[in-house]
PDB file of N, CA and C in Angstrom:
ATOM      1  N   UNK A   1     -10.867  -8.204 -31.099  1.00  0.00           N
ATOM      2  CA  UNK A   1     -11.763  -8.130 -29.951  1.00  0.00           C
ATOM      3  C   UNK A   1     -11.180  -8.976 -28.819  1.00  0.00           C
ATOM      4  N   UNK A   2     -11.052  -8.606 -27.108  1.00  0.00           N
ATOM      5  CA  UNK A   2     -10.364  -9.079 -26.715  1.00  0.00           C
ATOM      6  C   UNK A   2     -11.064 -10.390 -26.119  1.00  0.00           C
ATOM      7  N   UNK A   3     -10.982 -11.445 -25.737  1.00  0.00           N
ATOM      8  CA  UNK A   3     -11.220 -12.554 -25.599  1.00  0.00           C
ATOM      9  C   UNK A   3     -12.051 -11.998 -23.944  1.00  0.00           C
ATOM     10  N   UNK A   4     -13.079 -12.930 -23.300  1.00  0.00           N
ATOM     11  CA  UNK A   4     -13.625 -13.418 -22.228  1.00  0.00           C
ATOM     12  C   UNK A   4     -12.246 -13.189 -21.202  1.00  0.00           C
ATOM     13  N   UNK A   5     -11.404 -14.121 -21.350  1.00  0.00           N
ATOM     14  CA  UNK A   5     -10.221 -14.540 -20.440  1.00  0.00           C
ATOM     15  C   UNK A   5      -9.000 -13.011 -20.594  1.00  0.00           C
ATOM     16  N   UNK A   6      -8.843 -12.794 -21.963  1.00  0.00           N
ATOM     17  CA  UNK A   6      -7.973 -11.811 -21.248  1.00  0.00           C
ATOM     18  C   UNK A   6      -8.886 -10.079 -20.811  1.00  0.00           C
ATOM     19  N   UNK A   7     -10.555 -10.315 -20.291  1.00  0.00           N
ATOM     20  CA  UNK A   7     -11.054  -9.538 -19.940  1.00  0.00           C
ATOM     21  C   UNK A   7     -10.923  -9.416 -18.477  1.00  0.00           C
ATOM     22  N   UNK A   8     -10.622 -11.148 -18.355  1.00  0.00           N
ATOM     23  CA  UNK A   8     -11.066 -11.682 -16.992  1.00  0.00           C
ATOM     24  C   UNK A   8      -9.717 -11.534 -15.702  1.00  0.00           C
ATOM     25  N   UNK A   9      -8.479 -11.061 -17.126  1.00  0.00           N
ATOM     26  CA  UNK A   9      -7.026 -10.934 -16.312  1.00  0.00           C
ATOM     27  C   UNK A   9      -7.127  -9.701 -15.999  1.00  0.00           C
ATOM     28  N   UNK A  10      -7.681  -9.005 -16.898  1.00  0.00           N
ATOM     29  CA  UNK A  10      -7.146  -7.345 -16.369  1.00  0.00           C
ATOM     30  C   UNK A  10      -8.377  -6.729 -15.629  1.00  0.00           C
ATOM     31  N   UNK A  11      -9.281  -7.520 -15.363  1.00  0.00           N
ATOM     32  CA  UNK A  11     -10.047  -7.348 -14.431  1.00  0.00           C
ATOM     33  C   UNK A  11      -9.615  -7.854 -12.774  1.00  0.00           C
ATOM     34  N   UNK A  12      -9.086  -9.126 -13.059  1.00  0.00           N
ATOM     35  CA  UNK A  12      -8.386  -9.311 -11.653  1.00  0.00           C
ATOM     36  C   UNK A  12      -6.800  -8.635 -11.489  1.00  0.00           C
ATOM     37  N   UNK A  13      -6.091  -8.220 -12.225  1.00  0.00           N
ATOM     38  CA  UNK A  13      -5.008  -6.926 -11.836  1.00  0.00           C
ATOM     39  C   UNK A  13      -5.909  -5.598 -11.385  1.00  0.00           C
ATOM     40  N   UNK A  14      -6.912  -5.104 -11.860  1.00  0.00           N
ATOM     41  CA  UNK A  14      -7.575  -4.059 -11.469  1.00  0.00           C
ATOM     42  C   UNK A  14      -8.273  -4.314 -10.009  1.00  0.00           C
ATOM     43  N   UNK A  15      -8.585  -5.306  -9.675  1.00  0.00           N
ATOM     44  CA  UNK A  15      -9.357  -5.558  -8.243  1.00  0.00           C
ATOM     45  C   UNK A  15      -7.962  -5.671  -7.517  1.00  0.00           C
ATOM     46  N   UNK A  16      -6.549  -6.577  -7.628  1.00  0.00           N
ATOM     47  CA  UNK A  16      -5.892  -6.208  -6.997  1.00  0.00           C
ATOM     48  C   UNK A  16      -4.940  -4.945  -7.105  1.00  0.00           C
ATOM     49  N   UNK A  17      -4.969  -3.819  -7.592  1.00  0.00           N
ATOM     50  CA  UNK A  17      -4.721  -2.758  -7.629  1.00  0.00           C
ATOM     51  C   UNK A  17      -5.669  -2.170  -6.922  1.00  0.00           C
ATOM     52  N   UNK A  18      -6.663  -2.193  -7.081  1.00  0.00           N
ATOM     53  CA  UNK A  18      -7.706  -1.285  -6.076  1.00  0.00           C
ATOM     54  C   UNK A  18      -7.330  -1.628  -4.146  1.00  0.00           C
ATOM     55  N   UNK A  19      -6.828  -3.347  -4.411  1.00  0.00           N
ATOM     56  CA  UNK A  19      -6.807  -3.842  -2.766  1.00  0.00           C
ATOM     57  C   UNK A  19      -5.649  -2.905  -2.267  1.00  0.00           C
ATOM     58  N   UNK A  20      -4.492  -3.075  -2.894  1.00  0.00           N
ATOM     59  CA  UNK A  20      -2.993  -1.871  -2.925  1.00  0.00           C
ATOM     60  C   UNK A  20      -3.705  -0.793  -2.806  1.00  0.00           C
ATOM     61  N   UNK A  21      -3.977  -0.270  -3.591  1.00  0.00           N
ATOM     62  CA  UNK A  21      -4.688   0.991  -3.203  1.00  0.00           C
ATOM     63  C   UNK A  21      -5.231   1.452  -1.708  1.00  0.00           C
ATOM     64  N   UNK A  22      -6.050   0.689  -1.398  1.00  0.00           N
ATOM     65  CA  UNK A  22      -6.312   0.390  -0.153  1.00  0.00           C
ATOM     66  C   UNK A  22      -5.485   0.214   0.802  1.00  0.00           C
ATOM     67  N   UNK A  23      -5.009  -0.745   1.013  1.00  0.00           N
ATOM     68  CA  UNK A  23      -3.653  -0.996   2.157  1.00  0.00           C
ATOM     69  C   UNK A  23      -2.850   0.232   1.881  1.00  0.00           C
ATOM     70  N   UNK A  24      -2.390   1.042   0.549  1.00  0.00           N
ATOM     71  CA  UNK A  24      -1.585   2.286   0.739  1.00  0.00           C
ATOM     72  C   UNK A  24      -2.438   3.207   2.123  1.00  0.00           C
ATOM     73  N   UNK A  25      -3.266   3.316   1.568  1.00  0.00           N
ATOM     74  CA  UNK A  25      -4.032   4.296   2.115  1.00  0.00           C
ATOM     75  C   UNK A  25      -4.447   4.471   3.567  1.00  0.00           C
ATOM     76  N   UNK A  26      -4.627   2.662   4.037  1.00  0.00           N
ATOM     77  CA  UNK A  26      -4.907   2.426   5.386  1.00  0.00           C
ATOM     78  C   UNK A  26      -3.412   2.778   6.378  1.00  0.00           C
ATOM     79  N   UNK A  27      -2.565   2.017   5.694  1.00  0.00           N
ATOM     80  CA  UNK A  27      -0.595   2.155   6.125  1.00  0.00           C
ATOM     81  C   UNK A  27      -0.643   3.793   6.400  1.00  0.00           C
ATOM     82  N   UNK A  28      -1.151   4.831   5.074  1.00  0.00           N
ATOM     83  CA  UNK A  28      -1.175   6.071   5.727  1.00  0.00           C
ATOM     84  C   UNK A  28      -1.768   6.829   7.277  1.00  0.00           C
ATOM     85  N   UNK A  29      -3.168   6.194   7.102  1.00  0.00           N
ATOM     86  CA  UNK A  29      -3.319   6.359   8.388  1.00  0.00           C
ATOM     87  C   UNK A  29      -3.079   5.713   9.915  1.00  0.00           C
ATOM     88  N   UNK A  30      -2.690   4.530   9.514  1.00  0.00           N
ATOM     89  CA  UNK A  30      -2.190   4.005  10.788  1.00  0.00           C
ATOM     90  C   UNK A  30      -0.746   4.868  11.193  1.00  0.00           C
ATOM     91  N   UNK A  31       0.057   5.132   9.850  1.00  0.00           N
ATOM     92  CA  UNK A  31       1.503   5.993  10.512  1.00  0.00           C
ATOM     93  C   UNK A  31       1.049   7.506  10.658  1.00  0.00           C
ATOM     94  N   UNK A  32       0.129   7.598  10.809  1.00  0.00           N
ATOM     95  CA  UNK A  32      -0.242   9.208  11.052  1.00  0.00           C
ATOM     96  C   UNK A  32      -0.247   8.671  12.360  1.00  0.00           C
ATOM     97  N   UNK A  33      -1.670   7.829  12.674  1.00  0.00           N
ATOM     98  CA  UNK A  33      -1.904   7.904  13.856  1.00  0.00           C
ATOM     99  C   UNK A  33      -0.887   7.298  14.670  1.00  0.00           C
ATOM    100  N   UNK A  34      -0.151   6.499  14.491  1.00  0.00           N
ATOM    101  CA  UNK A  34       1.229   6.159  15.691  1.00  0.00           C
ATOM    102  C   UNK A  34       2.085   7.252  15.414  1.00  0.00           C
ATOM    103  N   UNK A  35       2.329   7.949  14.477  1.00  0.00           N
ATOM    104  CA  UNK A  35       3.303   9.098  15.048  1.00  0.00           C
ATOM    105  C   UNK A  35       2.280   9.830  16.132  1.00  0.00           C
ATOM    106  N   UNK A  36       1.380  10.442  15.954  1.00  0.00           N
ATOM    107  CA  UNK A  36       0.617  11.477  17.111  1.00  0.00           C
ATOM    108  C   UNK A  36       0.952  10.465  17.898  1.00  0.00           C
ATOM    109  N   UNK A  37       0.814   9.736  18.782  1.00  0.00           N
ATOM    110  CA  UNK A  37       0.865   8.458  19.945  1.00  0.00           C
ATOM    111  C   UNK A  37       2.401   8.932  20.298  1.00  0.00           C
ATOM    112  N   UNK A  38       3.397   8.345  18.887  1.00  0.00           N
ATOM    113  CA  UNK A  38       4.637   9.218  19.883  1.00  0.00           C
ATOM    114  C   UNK A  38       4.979  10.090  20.111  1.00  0.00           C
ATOM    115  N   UNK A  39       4.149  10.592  19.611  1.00  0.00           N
ATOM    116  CA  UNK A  39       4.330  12.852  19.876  1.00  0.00           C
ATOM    117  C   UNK A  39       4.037  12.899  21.116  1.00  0.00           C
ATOM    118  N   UNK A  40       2.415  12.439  21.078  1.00  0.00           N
ATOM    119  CA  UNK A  40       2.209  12.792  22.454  1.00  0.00           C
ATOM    120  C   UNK A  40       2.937  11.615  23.972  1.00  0.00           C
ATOM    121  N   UNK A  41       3.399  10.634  23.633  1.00  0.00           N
ATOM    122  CA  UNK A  41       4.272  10.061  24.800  1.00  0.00           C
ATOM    123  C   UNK A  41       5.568  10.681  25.009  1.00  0.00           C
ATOM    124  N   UNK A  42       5.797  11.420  23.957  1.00  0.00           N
ATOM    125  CA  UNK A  42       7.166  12.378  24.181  1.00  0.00           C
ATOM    126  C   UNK A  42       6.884  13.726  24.659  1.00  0.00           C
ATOM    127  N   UNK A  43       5.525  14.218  24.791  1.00  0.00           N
ATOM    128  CA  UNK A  43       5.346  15.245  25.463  1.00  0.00           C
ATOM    129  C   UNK A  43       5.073  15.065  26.598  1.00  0.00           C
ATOM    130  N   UNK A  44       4.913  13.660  27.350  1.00  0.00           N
ATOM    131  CA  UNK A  44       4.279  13.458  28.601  1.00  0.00           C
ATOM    132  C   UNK A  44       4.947  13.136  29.368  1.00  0.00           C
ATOM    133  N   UNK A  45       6.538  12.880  28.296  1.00  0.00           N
ATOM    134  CA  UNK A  45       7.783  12.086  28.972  1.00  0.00           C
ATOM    135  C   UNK A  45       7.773  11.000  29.407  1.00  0.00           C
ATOM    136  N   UNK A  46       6.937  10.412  28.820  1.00  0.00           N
ATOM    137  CA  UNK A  46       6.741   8.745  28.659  1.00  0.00           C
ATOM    138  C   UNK A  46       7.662   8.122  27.547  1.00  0.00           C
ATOM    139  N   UNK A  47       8.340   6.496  28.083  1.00  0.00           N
ATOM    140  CA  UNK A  47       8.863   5.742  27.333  1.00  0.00           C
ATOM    141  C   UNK A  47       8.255   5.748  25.836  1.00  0.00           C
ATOM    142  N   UNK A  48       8.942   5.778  24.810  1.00  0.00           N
ATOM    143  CA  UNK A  48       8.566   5.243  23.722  1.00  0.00           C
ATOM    144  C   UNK A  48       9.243   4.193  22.697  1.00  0.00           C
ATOM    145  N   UNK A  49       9.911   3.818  23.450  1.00  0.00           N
ATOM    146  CA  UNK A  49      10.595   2.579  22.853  1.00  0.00           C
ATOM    147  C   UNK A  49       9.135   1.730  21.913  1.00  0.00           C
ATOM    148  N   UNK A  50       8.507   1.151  22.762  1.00  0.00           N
ATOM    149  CA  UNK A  50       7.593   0.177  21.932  1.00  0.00           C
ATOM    150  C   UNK A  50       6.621   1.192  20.923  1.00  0.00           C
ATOM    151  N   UNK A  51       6.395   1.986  21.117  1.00  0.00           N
ATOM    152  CA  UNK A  51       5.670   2.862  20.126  1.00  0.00           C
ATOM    153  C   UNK A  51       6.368   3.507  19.127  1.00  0.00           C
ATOM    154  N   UNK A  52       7.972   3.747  18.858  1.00  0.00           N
ATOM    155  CA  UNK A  52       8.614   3.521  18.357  1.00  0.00           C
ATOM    156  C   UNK A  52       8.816   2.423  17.296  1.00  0.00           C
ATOM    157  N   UNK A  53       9.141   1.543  17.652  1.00  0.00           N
ATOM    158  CA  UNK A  53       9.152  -0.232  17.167  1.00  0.00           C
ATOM    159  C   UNK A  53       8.054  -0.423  16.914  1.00  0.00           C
ATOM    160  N   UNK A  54       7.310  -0.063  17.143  1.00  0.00           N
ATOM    161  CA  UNK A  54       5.484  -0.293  16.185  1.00  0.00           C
ATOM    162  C   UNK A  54       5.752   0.565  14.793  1.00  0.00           C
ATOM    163  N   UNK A  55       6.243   2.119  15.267  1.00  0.00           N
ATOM    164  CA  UNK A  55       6.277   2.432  14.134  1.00  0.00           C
ATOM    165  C   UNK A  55       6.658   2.468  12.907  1.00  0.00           C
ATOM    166  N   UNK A  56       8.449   1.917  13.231  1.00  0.00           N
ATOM    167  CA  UNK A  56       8.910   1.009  12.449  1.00  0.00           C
ATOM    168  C   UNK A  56       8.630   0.099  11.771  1.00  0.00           C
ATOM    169  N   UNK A  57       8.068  -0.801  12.334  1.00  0.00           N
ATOM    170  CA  UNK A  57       7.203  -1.802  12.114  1.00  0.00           C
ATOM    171  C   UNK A  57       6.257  -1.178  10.814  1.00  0.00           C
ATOM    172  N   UNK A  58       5.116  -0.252  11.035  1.00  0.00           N
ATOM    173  CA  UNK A  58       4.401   0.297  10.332  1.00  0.00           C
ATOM    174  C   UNK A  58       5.152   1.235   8.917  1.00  0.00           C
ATOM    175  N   UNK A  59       5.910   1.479   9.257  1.00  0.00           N
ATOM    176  CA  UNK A  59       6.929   2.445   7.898  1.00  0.00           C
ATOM    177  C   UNK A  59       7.132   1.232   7.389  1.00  0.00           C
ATOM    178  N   UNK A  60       7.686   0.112   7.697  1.00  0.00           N
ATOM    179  CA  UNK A  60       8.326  -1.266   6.398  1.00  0.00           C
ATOM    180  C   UNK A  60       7.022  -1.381   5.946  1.00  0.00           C
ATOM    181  N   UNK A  61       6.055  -1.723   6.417  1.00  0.00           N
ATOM    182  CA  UNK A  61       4.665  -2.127   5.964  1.00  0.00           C
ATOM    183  C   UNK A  61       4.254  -1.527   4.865  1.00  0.00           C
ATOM    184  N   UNK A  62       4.435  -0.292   5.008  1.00  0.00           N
ATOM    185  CA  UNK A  62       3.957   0.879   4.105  1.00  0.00           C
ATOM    186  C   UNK A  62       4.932   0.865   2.850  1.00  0.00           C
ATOM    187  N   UNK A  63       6.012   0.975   2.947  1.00  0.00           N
ATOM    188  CA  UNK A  63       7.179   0.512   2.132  1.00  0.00           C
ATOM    189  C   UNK A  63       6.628  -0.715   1.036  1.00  0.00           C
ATOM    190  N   UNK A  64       6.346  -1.893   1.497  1.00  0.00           N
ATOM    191  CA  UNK A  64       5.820  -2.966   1.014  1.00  0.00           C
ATOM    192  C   UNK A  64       4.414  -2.748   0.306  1.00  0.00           C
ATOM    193  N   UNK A  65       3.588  -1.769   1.143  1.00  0.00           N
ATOM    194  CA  UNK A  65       2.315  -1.802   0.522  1.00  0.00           C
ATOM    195  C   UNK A  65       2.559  -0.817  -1.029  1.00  0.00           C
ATOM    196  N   UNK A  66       3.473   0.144  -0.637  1.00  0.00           N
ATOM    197  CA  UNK A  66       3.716   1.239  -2.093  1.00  0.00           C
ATOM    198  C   UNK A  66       4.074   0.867  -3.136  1.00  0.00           C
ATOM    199  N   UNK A  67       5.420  -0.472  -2.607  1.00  0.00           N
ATOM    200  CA  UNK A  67       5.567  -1.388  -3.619  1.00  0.00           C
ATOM    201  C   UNK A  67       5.064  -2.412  -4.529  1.00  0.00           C
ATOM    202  N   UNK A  68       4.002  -2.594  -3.589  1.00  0.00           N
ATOM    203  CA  UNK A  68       2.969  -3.849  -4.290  1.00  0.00           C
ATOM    204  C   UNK A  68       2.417  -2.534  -5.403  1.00  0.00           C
ATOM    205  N   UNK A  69       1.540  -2.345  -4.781  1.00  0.00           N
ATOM    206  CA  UNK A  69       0.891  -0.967  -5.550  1.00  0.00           C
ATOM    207  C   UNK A  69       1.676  -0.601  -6.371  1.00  0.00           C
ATOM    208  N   UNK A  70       2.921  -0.211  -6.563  1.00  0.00           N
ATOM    209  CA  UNK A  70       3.517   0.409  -8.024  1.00  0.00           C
ATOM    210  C   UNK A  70       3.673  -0.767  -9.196  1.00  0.00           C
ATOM    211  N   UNK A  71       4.346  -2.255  -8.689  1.00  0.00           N
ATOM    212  CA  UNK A  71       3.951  -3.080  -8.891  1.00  0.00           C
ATOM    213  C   UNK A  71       2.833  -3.442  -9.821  1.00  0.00           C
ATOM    214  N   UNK A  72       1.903  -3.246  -8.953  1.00  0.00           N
ATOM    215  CA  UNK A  72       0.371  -3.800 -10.008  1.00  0.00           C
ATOM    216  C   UNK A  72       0.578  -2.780 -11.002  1.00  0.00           C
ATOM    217  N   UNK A  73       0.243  -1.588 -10.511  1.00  0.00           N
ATOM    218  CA  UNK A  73       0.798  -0.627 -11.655  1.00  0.00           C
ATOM    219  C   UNK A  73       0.854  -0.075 -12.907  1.00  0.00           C
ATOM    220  N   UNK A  74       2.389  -1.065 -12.790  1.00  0.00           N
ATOM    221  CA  UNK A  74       2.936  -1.226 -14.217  1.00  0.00           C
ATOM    222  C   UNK A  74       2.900  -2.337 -14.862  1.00  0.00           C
ATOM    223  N   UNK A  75       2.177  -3.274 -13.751  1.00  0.00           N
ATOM    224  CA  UNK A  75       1.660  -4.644 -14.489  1.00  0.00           C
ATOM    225  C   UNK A  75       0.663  -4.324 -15.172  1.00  0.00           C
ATOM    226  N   UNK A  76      -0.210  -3.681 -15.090  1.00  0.00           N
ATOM    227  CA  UNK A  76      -1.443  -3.027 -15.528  1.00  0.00           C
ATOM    228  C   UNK A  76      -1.281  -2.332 -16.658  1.00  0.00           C
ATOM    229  N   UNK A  77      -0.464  -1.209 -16.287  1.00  0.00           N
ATOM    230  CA  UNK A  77       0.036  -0.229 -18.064  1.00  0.00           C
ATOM    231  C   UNK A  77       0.776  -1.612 -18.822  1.00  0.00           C
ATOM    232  N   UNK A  78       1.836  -2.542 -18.343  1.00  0.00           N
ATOM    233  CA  UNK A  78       2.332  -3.400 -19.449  1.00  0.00           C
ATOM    234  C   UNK A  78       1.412  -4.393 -20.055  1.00  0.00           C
ATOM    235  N   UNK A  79       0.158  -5.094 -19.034  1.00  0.00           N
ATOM    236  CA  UNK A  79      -1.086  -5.545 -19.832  1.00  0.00           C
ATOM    237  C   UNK A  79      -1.655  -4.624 -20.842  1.00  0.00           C
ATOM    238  N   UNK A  80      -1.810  -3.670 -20.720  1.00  0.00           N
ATOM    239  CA  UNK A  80      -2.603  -2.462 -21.360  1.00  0.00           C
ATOM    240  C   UNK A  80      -1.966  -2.179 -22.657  1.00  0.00           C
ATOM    241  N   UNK A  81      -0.218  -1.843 -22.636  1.00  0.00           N
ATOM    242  CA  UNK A  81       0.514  -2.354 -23.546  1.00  0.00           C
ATOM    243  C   UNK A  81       0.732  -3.144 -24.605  1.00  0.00           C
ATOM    244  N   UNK A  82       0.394  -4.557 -24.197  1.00  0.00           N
ATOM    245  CA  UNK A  82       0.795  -5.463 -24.539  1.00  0.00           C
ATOM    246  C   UNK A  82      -0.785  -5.891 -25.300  1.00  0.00           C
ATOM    247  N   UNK A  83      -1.408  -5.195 -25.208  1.00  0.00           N
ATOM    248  CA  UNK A  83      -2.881  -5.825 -25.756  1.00  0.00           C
ATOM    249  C   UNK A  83      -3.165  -4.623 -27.089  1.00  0.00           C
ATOM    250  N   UNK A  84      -2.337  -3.435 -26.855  1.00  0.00           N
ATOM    251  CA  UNK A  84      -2.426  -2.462 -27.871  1.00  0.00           C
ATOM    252  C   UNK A  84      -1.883  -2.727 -29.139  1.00  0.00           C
ATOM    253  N   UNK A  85      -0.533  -3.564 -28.998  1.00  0.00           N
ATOM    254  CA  UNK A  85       0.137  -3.433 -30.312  1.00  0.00           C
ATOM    255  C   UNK A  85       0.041  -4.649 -30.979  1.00  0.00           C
TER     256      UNK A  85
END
């Protein structure tokens, strides 16, 4: 039977997996919405240097957030693992 404490670990990997989860999801829509922004400054023939460099900005972010998230993961299946055998 598993102990209080190791209920209390894979309960806090699961809350931060859910937060990853989240930030994936938000990172998605923020790079949706700055690409439309440079779509449409490139249809208006407006500079996009800085909306550009935001978006950049926003792709590493997202990068980082997918990673955390895969991260927890497999921290999660290897807790899950590791409590089976």
């Amino acid at each position: 039977m598993p102990t209080k404490e190791v209920r209390l670990d894979r309960a806090m990997l699961e809350r931060h997996l859910k937060l990853a989860e989240e930030h994936v999801e938000l990172g998605r829509r923020h790079l949706a919405q700055q690409m439309a922004i440079v779509s449409k400054l490139e249809q208006d023939g407006r500079n996009t240097t800085k909306a550009r460099a935001l978006l950049a900005t926003f792709e590493s972010m997202q990068e980082i957030h997918e990673a955390d998230r895969d991260r927890l993961e497999k921290k999660l299946a290897d807790y899950d693992d590791e409590r089976s055998t």
